[in-house]
N, C-alpha and C. Protein backbone atom coordinates (compact mmCIF):
# COMPACT_ATOMS: atom_id res chain seq x y z
N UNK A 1 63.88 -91.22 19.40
CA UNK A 1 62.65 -90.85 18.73
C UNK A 1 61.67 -92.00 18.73
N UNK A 2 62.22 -93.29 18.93
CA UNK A 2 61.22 -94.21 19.28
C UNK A 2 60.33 -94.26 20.29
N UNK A 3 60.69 -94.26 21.02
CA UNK A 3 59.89 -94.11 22.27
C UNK A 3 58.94 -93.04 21.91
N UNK A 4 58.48 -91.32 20.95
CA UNK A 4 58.53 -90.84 20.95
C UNK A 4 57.07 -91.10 20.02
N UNK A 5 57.27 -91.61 18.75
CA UNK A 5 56.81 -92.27 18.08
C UNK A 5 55.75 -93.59 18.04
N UNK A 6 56.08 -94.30 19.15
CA UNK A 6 55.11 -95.45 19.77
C UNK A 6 53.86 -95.21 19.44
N UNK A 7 53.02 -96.09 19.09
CA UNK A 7 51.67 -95.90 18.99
C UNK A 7 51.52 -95.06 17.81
N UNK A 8 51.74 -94.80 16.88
CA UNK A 8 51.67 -93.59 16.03
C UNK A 8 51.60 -94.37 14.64
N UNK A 9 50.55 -94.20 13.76
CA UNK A 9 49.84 -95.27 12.71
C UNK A 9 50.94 -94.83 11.58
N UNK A 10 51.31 -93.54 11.36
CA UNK A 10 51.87 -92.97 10.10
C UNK A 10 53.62 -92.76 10.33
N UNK A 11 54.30 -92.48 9.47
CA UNK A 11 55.37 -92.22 8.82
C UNK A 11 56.24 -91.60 9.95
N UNK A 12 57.47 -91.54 10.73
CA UNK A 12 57.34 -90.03 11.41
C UNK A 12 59.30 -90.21 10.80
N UNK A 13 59.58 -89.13 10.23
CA UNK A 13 60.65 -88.89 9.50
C UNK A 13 61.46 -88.32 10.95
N UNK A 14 62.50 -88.38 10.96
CA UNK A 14 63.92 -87.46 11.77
C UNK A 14 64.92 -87.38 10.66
N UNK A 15 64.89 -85.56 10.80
CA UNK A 15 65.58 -85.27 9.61
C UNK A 15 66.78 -84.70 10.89
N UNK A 16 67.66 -85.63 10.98
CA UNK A 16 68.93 -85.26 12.14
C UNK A 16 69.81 -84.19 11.15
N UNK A 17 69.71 -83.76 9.75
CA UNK A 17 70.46 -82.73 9.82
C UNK A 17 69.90 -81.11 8.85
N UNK A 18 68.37 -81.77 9.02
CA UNK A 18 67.19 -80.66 8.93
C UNK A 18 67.47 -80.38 7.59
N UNK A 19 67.49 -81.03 6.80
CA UNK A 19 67.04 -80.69 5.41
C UNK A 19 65.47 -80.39 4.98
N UNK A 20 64.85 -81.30 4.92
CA UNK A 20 63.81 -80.86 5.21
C UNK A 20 63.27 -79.60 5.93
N UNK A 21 63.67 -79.77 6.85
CA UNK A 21 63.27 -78.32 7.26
C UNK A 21 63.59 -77.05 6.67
N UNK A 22 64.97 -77.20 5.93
CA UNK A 22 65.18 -76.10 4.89
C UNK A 22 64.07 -75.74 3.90
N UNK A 23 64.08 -76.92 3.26
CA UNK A 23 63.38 -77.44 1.74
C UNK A 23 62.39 -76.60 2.79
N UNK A 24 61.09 -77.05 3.03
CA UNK A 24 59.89 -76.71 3.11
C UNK A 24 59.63 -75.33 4.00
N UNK A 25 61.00 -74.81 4.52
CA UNK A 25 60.76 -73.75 5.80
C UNK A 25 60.20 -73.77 6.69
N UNK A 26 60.51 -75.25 7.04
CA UNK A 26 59.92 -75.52 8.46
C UNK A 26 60.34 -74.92 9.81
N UNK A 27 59.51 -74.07 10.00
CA UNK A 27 60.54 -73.19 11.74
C UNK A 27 60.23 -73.68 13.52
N UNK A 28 58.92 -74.68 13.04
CA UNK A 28 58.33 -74.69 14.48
C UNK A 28 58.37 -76.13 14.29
N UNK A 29 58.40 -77.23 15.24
CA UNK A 29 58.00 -78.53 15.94
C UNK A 29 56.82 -78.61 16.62
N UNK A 30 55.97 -79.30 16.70
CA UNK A 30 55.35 -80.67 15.42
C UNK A 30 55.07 -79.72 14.13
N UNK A 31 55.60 -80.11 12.84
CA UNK A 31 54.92 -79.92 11.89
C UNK A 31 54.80 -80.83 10.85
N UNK A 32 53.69 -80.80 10.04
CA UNK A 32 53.23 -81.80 9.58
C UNK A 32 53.31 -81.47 8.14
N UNK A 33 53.51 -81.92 6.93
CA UNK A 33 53.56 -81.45 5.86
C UNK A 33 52.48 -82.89 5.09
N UNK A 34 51.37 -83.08 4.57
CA UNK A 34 50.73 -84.17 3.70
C UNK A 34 51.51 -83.74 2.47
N UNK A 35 52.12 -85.11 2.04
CA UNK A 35 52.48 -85.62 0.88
C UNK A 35 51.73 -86.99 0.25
N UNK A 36 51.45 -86.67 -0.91
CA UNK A 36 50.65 -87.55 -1.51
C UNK A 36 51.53 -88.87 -2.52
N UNK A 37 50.76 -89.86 -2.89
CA UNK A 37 51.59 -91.16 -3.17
C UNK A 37 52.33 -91.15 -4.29
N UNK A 38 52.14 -89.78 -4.93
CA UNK A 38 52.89 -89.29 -6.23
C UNK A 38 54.08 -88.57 -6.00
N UNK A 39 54.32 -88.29 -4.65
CA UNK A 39 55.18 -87.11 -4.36
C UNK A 39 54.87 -85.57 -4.13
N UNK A 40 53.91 -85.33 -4.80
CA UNK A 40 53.47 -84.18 -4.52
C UNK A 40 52.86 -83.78 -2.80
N UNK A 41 52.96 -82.28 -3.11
CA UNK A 41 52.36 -81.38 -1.72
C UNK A 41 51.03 -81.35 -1.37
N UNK A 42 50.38 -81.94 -0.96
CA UNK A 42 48.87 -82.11 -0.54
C UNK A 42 48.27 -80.81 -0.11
N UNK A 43 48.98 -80.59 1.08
CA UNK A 43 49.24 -79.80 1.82
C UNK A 43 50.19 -79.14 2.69
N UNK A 44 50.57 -78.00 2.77
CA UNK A 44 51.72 -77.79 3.08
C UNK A 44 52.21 -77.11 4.39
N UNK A 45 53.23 -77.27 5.13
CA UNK A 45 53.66 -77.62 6.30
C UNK A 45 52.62 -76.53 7.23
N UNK A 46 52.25 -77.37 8.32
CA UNK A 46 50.95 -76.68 8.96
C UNK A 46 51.85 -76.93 10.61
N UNK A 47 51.22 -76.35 11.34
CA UNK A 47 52.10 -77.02 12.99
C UNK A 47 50.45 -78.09 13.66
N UNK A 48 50.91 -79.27 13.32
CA UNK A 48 49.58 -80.08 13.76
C UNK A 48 50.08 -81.11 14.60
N UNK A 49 49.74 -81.65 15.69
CA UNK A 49 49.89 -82.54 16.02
C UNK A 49 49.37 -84.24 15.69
N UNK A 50 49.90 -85.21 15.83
CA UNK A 50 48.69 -86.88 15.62
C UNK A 50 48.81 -87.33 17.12
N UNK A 51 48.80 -86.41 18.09
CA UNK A 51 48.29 -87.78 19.35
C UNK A 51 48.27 -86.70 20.47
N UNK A 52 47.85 -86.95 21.67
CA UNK A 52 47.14 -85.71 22.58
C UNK A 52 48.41 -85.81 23.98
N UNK A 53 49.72 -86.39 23.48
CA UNK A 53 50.62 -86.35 24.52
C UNK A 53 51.05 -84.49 24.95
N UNK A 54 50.98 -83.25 24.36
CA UNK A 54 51.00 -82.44 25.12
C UNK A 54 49.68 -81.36 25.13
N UNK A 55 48.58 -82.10 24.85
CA UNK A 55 47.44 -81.22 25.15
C UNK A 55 47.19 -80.08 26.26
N UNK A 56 47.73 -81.02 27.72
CA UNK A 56 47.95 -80.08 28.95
C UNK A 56 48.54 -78.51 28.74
N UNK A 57 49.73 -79.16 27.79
CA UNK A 57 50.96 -78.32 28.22
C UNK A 57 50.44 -76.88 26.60
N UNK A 58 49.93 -77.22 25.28
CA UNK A 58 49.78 -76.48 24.51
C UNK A 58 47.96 -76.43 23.99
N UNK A 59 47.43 -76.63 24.70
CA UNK A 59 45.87 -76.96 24.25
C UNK A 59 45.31 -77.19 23.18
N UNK A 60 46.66 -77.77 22.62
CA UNK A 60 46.10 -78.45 20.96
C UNK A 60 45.24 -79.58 20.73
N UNK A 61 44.55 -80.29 20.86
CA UNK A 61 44.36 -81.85 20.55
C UNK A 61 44.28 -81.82 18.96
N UNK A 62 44.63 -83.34 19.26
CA UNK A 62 44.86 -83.80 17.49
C UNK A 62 43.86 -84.51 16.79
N UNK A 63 42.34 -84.09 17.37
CA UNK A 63 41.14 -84.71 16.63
C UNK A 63 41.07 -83.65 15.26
N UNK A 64 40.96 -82.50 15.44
CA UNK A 64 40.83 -82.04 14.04
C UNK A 64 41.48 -82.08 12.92
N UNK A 65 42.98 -81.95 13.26
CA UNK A 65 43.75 -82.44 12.22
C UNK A 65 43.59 -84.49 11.60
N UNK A 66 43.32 -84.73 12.77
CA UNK A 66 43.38 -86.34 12.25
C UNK A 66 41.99 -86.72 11.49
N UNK A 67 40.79 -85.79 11.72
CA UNK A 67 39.38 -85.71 11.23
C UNK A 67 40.04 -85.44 9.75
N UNK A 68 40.51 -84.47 9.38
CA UNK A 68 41.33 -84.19 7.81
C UNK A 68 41.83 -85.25 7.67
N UNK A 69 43.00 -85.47 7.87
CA UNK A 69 43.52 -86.81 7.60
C UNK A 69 43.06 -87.75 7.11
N UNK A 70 41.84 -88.12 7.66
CA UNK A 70 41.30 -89.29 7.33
C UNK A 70 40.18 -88.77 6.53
N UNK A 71 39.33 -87.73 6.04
CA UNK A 71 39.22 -87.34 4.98
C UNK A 71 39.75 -87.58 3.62
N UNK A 72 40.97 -86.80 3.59
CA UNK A 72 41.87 -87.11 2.59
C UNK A 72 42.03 -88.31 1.99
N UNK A 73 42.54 -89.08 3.53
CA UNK A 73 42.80 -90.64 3.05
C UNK A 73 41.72 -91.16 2.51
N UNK A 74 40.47 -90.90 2.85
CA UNK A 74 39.16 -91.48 1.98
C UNK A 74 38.77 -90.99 1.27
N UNK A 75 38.37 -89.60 1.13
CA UNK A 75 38.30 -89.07 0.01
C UNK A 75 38.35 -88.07 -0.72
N UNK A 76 39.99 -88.22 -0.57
CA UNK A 76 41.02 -87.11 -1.56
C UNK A 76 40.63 -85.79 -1.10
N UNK A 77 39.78 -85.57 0.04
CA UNK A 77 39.47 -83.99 0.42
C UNK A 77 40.59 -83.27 1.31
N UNK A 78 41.06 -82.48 0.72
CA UNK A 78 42.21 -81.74 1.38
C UNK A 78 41.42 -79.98 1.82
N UNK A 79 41.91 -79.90 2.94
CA UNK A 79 41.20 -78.64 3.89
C UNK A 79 41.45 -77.69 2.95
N UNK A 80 40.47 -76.18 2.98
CA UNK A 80 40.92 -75.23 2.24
C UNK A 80 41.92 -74.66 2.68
N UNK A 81 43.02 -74.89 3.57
CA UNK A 81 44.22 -74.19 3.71
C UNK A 81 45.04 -75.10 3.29
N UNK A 82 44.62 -75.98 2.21
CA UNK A 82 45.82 -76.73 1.27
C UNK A 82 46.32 -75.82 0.53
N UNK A 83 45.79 -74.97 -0.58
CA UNK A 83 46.11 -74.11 -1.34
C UNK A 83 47.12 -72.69 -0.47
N UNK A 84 47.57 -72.69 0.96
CA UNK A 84 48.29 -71.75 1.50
C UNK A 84 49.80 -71.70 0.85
N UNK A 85 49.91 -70.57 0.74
CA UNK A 85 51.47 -70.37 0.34
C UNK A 85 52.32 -69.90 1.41
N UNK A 86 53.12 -71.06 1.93
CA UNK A 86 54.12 -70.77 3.12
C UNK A 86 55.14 -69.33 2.47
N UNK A 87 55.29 -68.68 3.37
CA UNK A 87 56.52 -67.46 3.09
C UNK A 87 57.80 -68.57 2.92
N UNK A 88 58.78 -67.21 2.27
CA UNK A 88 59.72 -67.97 2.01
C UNK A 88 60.76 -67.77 3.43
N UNK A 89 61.84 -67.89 3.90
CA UNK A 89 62.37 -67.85 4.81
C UNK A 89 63.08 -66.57 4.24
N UNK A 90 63.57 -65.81 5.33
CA UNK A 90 64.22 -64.29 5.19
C UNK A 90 65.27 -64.81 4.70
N UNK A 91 66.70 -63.53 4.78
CA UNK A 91 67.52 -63.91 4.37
C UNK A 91 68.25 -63.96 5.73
N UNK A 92 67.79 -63.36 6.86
CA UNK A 92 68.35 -64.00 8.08
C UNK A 92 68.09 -65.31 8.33
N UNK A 93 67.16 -65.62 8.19
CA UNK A 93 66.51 -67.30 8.68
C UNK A 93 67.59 -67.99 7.40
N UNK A 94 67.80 -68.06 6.49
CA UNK A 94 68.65 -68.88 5.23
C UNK A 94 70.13 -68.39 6.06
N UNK A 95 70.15 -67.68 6.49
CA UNK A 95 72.05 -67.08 7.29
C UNK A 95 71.80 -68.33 8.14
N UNK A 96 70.77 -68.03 8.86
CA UNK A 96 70.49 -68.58 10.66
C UNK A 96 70.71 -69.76 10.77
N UNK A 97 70.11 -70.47 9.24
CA UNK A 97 70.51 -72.14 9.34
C UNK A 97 71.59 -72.63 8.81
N UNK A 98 72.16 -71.40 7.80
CA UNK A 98 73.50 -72.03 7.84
C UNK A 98 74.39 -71.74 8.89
N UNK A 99 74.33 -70.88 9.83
CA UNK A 99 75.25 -70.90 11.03
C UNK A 99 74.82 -72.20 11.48
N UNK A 100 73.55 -73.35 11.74
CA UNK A 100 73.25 -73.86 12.67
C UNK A 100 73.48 -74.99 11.77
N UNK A 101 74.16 -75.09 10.63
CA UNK A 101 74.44 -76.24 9.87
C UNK A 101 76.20 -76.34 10.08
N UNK A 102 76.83 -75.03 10.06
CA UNK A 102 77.92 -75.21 10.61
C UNK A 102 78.68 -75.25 12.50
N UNK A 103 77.26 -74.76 13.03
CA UNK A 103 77.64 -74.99 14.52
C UNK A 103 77.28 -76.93 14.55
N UNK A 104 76.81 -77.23 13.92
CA UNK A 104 76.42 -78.66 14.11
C UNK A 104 77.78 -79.76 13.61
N UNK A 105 78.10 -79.31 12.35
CA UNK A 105 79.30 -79.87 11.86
C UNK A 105 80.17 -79.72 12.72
N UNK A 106 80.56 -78.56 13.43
CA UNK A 106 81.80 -78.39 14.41
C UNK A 106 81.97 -79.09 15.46
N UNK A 107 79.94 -79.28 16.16
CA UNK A 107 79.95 -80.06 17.23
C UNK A 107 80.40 -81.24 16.92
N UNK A 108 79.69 -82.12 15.95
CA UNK A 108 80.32 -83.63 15.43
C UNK A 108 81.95 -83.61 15.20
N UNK A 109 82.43 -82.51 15.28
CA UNK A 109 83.85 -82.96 15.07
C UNK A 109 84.82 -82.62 16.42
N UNK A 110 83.70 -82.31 17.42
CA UNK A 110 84.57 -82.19 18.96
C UNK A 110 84.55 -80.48 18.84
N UNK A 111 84.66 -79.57 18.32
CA UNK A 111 85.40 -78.45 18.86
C UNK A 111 83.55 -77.33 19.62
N UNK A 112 83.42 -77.42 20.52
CA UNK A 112 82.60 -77.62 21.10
C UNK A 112 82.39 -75.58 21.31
N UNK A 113 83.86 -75.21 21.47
CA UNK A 113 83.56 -73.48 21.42
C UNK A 113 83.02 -72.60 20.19
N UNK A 114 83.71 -73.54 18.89
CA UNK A 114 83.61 -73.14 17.97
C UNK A 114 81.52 -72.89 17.43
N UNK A 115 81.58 -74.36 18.20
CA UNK A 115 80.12 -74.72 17.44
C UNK A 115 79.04 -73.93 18.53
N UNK A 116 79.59 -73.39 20.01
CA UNK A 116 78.61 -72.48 20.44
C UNK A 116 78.63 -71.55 20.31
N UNK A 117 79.61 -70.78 19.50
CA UNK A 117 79.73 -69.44 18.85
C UNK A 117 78.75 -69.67 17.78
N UNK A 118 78.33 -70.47 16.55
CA UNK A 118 78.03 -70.53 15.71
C UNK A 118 76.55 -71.14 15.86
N UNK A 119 76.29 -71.79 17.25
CA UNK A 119 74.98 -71.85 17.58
C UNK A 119 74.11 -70.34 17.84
N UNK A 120 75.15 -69.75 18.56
CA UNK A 120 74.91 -68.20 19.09
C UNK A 120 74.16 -67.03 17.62
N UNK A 121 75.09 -67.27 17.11
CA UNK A 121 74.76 -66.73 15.71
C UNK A 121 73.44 -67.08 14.82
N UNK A 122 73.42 -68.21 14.72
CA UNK A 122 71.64 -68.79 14.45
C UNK A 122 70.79 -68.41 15.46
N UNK A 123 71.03 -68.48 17.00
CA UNK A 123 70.12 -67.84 17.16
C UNK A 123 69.27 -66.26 17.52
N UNK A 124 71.09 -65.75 17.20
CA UNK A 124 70.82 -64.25 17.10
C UNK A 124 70.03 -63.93 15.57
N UNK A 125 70.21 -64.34 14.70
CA UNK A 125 69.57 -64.32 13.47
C UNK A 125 68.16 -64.90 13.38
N UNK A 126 68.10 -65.52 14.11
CA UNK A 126 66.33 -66.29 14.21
C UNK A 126 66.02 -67.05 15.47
N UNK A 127 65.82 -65.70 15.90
CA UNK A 127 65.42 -65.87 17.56
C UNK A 127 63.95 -66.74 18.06
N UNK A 128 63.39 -66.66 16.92
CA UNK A 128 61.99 -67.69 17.12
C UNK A 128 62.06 -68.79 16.27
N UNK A 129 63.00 -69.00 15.11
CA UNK A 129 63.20 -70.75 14.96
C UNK A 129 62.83 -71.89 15.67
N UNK A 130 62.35 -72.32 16.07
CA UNK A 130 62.28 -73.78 17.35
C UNK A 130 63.30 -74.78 16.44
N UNK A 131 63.38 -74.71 15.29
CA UNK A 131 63.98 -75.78 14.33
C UNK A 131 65.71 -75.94 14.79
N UNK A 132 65.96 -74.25 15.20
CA UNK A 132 67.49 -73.87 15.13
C UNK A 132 67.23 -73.93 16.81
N UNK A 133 66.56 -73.04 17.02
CA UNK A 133 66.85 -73.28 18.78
C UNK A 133 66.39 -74.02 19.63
N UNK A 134 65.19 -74.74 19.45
CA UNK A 134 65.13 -75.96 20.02
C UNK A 134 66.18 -77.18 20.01
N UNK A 135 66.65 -77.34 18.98
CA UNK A 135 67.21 -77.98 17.96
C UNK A 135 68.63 -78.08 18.58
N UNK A 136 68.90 -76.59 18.89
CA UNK A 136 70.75 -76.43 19.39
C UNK A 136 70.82 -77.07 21.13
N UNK A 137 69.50 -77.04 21.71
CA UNK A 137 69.39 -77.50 23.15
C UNK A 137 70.49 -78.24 23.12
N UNK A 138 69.97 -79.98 22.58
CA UNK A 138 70.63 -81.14 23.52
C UNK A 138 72.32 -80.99 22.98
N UNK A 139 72.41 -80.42 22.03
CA UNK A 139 73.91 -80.56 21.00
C UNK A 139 74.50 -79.45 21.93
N UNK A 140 73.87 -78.59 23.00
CA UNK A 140 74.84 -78.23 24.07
C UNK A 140 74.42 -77.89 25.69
N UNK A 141 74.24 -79.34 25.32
CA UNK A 141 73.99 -80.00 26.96
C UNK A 141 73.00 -79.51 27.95
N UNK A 142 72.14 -78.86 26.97
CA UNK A 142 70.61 -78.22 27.57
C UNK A 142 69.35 -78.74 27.51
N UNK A 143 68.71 -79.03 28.88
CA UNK A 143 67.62 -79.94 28.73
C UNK A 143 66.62 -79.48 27.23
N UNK A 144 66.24 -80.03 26.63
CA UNK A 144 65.08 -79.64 25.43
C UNK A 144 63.58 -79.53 25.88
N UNK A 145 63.68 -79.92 27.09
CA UNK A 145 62.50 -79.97 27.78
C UNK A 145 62.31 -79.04 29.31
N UNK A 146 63.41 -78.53 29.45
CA UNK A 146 63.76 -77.81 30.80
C UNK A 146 63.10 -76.24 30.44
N UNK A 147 63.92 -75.40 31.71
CA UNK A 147 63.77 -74.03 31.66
C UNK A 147 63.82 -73.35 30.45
N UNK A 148 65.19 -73.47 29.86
CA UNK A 148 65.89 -72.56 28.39
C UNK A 148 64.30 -72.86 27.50
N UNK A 149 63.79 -74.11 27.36
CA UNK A 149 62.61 -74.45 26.22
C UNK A 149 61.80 -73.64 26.76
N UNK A 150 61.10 -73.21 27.77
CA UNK A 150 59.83 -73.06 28.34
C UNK A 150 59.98 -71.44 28.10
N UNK A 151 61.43 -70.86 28.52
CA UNK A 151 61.97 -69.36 28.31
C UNK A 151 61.29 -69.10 27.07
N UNK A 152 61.86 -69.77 25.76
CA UNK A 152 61.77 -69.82 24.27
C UNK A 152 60.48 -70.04 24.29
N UNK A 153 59.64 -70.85 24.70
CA UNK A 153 58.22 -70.88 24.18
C UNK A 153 57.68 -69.64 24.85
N UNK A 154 57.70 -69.62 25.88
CA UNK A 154 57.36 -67.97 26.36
C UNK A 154 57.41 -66.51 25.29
N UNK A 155 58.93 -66.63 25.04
CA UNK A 155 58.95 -65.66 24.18
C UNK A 155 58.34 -65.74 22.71
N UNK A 156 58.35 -67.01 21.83
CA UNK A 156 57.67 -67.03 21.12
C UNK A 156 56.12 -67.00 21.40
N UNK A 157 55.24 -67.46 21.85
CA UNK A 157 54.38 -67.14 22.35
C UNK A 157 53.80 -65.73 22.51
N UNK A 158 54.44 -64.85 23.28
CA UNK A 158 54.70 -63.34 23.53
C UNK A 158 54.88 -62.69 21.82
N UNK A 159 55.72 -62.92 21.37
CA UNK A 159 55.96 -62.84 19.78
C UNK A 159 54.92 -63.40 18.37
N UNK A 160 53.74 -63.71 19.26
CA UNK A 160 52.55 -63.64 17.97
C UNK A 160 52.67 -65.43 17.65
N UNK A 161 53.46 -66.25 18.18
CA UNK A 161 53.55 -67.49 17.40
C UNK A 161 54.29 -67.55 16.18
N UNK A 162 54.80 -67.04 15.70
CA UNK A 162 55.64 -66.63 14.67
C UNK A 162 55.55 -68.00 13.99
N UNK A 163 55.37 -68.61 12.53
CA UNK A 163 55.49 -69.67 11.83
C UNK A 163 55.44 -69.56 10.54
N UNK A 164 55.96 -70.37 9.86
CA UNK A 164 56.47 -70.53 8.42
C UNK A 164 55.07 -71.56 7.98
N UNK A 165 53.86 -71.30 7.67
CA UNK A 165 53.13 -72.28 7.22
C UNK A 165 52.05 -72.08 7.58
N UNK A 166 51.15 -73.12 7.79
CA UNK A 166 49.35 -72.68 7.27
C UNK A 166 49.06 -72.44 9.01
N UNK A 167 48.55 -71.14 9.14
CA UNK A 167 48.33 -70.94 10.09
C UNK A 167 47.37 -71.87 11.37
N UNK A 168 47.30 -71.94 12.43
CA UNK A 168 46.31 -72.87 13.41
C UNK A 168 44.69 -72.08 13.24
N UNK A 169 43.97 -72.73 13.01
CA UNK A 169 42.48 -71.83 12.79
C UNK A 169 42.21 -71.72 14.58
């Protein structure tokens, strides 16, 4: 994640066993959640990028979000989609990650069939997760950046963008 991270002014968390991502219902990668110096939710988990490394590939650039940003940081102005209320996660997506909390435990302990049965299962339960199925790539020996990702962004894509959080204007 270093390499990954380089150049990058702010914070960048790896939650290697996605808690966070529970807590806040985070389903898609990059997402960004502002937390303020009190702890509190500024704003809440949005899919934003901070730097223009896949502009090509998703036609996002990260001037508007970083234009907020630095708002905020000067003066306390948070976008009107601060006040958004993320959905809560189904009760498949709460199944989906605990299969993908126990296909993960299995992998760390070697039994490698067990944990792709139980990858299988997360992502039969939440077929547009990126959190769970991006996520299950490298933990079974699948590029994260290859075909299987590009399949998955396809289909999500095709599937409306599907996300847990403040929508992209």
């Amino acid at each position: 994640m270093r390499e990954w991270a380089q150049g990058i002014s702010f914070p960048v968390l790896v939650d290697r066993d996605h808690l966070l991502a529970e807590l806040y219902a985070v389903s898609n990668v990059p997402t960004v959640v502002w937390i303020d110096a009190d702890g509190s939710i500024a704003r809440p988990n949005a899919a934003e990028v901070g730097t223009d490394m896949f502009v090509d590939f998703t036609g996002v650039t990260p001037d508007a979000h970083m234009d907020q940003v630095r708002e905020w940081v000067r003066q306390g102005t948070v976008p009107d989609d601060a006040e958004h209320e993320v959905d809560d996660l189904s009760d498949d997506e709460v199944t989906a990650r605990l299969a993908f909390r126990l296909a993960v435990h299995r992998r760390r302990d070697g039994d490698a069939e067990a944990a792709a049965a139980w990858f299988a299962r997360a992502a039969a339960l939440a077929p547009m997760d990126f959190t769970i199925r991006r996520a299950a790539m490298p933990l079974q020996d699948v590029d994260p950046f290859g075909e299987a990702f590009f399949e998955l962004f396809g289909a999500w894509r095709e599937a409306g963008s599907p996300y847990h959080g403040v929508p992209r204007g």
